[in-house]
N, C-alpha and C. Protein backbone atom coordinates (compact mmCIF):
# COMPACT_ATOMS: atom_id res chain seq x y z
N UNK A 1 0.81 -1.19 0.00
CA UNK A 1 0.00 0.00 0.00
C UNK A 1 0.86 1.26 0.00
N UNK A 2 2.26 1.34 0.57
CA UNK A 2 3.12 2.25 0.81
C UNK A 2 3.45 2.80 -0.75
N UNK A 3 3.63 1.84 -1.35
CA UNK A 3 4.48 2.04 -2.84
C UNK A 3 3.51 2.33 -3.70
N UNK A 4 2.39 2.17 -3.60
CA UNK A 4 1.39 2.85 -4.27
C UNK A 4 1.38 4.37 -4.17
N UNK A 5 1.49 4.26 -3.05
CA UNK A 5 1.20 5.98 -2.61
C UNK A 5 2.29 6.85 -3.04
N UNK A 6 3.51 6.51 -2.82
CA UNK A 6 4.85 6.66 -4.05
C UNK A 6 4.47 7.21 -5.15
N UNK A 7 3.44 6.19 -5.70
CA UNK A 7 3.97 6.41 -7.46
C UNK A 7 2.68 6.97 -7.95
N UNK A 8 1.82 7.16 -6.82
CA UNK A 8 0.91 8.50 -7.12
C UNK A 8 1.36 10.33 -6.72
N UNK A 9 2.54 10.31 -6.33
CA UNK A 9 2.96 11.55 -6.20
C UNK A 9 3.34 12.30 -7.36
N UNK A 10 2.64 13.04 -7.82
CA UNK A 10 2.50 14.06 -9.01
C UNK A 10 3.45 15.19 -8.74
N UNK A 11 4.49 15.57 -9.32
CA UNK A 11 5.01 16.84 -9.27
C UNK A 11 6.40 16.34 -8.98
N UNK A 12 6.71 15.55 -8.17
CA UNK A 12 7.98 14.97 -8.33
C UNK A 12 8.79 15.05 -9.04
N UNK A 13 8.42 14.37 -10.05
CA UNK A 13 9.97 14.64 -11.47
C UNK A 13 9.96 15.67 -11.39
N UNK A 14 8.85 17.29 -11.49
CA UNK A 14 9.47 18.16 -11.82
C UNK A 14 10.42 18.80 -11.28
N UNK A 15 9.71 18.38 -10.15
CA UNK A 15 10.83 19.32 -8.90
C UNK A 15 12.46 18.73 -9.20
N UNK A 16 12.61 17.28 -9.56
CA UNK A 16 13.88 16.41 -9.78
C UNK A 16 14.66 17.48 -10.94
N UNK A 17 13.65 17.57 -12.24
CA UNK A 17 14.11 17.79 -13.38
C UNK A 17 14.72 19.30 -13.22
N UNK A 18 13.97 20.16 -11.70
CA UNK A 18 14.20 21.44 -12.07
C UNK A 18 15.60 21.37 -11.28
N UNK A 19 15.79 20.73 -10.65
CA UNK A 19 16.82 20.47 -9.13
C UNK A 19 18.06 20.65 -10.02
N UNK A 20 17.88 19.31 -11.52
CA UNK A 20 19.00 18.75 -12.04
C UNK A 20 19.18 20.27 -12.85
N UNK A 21 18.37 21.17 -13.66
CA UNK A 21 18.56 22.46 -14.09
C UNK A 21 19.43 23.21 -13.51
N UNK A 22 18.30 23.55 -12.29
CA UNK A 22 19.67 24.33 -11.35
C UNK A 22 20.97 23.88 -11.32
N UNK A 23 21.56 23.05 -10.71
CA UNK A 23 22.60 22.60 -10.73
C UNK A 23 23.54 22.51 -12.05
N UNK A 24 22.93 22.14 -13.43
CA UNK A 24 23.81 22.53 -14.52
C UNK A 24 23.99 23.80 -14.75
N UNK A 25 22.99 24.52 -14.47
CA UNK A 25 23.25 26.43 -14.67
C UNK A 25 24.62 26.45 -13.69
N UNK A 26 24.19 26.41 -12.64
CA UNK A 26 25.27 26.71 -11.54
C UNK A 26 26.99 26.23 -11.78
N UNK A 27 26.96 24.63 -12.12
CA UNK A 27 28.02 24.78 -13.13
C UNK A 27 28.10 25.26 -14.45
N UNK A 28 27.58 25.61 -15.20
CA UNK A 28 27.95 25.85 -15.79
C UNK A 28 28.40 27.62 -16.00
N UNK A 29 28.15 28.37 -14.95
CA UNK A 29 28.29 29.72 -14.44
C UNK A 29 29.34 29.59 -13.75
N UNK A 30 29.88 28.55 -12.58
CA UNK A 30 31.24 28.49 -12.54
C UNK A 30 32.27 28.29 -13.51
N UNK A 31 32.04 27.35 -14.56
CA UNK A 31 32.89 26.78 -15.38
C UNK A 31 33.29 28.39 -16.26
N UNK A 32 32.33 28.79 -16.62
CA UNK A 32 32.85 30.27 -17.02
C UNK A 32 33.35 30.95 -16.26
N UNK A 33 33.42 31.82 -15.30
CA UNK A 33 33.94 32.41 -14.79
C UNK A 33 35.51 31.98 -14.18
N UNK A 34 35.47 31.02 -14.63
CA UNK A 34 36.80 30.31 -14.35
C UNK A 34 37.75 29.92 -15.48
N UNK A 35 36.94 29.54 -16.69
CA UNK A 35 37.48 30.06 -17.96
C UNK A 35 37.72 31.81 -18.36
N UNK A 36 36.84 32.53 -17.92
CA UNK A 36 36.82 34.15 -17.98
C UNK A 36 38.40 34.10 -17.22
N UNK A 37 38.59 33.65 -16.07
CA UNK A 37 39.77 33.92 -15.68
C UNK A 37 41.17 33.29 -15.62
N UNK A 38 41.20 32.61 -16.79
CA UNK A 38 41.78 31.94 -17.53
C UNK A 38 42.26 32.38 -18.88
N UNK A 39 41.47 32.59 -19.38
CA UNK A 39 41.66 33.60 -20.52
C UNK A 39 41.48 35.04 -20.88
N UNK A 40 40.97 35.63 -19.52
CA UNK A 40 40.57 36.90 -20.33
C UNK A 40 41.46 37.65 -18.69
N UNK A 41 41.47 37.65 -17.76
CA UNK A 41 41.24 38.53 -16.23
C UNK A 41 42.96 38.33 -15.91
N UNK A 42 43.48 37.21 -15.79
CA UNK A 42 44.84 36.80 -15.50
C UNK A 42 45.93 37.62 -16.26
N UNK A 43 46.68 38.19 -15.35
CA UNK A 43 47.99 39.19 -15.67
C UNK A 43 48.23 38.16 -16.88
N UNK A 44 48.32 36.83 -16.37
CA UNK A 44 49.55 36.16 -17.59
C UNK A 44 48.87 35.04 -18.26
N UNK A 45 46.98 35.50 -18.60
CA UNK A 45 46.53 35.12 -19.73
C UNK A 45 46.58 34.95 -21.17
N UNK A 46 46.20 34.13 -21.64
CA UNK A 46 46.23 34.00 -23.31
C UNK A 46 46.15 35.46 -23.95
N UNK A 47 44.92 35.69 -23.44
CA UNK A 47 44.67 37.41 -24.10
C UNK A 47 46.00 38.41 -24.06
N UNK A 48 46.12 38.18 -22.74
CA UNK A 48 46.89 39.39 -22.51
C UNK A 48 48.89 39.04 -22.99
N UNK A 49 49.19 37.86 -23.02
CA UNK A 49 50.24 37.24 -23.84
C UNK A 49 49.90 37.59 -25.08
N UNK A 50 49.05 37.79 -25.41
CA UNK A 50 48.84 37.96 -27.18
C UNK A 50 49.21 39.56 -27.35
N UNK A 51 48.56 40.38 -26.53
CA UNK A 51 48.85 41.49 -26.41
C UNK A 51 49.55 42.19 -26.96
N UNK A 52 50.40 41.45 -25.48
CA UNK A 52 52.10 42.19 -25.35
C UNK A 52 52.58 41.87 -26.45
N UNK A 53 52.87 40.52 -27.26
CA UNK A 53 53.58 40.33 -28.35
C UNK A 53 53.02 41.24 -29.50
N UNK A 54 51.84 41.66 -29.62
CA UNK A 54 51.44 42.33 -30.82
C UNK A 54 51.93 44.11 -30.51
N UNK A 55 52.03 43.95 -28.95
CA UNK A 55 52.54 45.74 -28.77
C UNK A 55 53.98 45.99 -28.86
N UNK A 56 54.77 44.94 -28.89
CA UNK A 56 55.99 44.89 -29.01
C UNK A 56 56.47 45.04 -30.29
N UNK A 57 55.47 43.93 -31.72
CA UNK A 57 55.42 44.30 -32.89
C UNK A 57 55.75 45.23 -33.51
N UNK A 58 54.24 46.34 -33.10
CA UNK A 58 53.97 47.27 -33.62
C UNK A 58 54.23 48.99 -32.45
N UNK A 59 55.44 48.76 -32.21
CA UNK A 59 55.93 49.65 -30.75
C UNK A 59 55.87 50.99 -31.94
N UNK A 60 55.22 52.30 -31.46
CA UNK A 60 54.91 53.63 -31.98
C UNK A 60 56.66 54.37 -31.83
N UNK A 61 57.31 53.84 -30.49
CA UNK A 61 58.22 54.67 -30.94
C UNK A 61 59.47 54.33 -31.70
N UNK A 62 59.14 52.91 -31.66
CA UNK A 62 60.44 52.69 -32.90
C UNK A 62 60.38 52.91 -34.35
N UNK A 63 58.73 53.11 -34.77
CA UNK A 63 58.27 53.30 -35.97
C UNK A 63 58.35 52.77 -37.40
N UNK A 64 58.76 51.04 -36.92
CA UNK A 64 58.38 50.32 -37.85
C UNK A 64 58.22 49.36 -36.99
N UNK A 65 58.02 47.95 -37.64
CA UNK A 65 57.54 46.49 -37.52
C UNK A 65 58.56 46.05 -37.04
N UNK A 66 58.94 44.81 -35.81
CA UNK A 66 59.41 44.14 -35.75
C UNK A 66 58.65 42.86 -35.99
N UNK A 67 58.96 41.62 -36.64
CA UNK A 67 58.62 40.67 -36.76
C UNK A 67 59.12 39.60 -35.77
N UNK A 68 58.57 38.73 -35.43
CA UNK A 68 59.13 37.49 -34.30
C UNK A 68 58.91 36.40 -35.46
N UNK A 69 59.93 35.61 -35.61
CA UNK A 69 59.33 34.21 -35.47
C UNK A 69 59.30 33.22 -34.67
N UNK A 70 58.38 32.64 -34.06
CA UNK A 70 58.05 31.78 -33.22
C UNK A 70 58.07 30.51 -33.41
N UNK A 71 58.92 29.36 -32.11
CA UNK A 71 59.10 28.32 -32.86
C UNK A 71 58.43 27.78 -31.80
């Protein structure tokens, strides 16, 4: 009689399905902000490594191009 009464409870999954929602938002809002600071926020990020090499390039007061090649 117990397990009957179980599997007449209506609303259940949703609450499950919304539980499992939340929880992927939530990672997945960490997982960014942790990539954000990984690539974009960090002194010695990708972004900001790209930067410097392109300001070094194209430096205003030496007034031409230096080229790198990178191995």
């Amino acid at each position: 009689m117990r397990v009957l009464f179980l599997l007449r409870e209506k609303g259940q999954t949703s609450v499950e399905y919304l539980l499992v929602v939340a929880v992927a938002v939530s990672m997945c809002v960490t997982f960014f902000k942790k990539f954000q600071g990984y690539l974009l926020d960090n002194p010695n990020s990708y972004m900001n490594g790209q930067k410097a090499f392109y300001q070094k390039m194209f430096d205003p007061q030496l007034k031409y191009k230096r080229f790198y090649l990178r191995r």
